[in-house]
Protein backbone atom coordinates (compact mmCIF):
# COMPACT_ATOMS: atom_id res chain seq x y z
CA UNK A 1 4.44 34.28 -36.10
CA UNK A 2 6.37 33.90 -32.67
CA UNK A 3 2.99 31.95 -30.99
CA UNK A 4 2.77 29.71 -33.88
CA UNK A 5 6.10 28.87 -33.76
CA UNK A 6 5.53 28.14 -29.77
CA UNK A 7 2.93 26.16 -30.45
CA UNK A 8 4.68 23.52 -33.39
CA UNK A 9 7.68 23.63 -30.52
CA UNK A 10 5.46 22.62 -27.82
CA UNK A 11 3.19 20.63 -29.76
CA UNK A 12 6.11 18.74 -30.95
CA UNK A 13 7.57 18.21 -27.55
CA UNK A 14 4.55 16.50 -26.44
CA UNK A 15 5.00 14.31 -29.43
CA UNK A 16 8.62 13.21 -28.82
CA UNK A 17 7.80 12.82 -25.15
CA UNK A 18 5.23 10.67 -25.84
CA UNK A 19 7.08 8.37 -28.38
CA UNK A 20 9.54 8.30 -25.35
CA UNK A 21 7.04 7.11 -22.74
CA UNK A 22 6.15 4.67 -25.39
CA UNK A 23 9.14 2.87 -25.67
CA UNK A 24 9.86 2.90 -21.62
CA UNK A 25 6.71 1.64 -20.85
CA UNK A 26 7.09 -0.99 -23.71
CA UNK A 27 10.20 -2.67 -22.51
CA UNK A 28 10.54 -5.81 -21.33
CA UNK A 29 12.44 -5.06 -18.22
CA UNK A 30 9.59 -1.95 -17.52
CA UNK A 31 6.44 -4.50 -17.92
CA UNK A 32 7.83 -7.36 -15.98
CA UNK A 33 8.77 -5.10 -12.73
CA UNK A 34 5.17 -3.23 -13.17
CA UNK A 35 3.56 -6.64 -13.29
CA UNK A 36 5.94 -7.36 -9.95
CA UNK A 37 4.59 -4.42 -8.03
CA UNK A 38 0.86 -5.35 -9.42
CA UNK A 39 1.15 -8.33 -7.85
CA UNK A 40 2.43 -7.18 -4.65
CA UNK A 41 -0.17 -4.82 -4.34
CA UNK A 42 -2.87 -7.54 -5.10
CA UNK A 43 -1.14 -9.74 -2.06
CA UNK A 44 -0.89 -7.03 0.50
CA UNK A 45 -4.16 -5.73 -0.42
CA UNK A 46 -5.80 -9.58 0.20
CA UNK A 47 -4.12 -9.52 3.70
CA UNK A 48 -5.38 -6.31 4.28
CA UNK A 49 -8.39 -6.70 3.31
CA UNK A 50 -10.01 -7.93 6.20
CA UNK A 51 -8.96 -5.22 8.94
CA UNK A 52 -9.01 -2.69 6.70
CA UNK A 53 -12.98 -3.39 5.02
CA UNK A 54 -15.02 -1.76 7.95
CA UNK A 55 -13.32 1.37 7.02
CA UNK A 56 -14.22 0.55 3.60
CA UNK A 57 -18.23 -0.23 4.37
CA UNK A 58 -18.18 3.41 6.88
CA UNK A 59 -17.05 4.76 2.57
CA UNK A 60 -19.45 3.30 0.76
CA UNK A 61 -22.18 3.87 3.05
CA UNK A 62 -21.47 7.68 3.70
CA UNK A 63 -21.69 7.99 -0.23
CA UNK A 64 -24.80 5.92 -0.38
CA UNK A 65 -25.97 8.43 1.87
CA UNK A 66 -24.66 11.64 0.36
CA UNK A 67 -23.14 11.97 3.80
CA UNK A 68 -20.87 14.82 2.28
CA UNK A 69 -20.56 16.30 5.88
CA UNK A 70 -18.86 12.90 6.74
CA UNK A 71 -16.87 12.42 3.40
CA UNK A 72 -15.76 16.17 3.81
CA UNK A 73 -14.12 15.38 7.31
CA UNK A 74 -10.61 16.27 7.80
CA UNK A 75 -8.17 13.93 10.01
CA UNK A 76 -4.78 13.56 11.08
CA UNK A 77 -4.62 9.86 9.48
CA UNK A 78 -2.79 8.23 6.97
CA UNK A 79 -4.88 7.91 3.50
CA UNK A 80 -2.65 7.67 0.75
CA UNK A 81 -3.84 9.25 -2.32
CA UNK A 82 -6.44 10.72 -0.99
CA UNK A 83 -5.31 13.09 1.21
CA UNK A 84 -6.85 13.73 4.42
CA UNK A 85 -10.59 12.80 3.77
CA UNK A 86 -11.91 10.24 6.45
CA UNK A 87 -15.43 9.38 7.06
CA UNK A 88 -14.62 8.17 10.51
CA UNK A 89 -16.65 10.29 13.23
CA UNK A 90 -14.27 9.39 16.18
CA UNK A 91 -11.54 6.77 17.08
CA UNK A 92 -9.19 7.49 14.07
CA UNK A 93 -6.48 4.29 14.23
CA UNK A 94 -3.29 6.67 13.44
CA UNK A 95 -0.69 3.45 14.41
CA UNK A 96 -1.55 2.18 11.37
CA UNK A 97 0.94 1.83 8.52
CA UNK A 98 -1.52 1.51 6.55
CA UNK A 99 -3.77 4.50 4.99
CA UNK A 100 -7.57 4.07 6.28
């Protein structure tokens, strides 16, 4: 009786949270400032773009490849969500703000 009644408590909590995250994500204010940081994103990743593409081609090529040796290597560079993955071999540009 005690794990059913866990289970309707937590199944009920996901519920309510989720009518919550509803109604944030729904709001006026919430959607125009997401659309804000969308856009700045898109912007900053256009002016980016162009130094930060070779880094992008030495990607796609190493899974093209199946390089998983190179995808696998670890670096002390910034690369936002993805951790510490790099598929540079040598030269790692660490100055950078931005992740590579």
């Amino acid at each position: 009786m005690q794990e059913a009644v866990r289970r309707h408590a937590r199944t009920r909590a996901f519920a309510e949270a989720e009518n919550v995250f509803s109604a944030v994500l729904s709001d006026p204010g919430v959607r125009e400032a997401r659309e804000r940081v969308e856009a700045a994103e898109t912007e900053l990743g256009m002016e980016l773009e162009g130094c930060l593409q070779p880094f992008q081609d030495r990607y796609d090529h190493a899974v093209a490849q199946g390089d998983a040796d190179g995808l696998a290597g670890l670096c002390a560079g910034k690369h936002g969500r993805w951790g510490r993955i790099c598929v540079l071999p040598e030269g790692h540009e660490t100055s950078m703000e931005e992740p590579h």
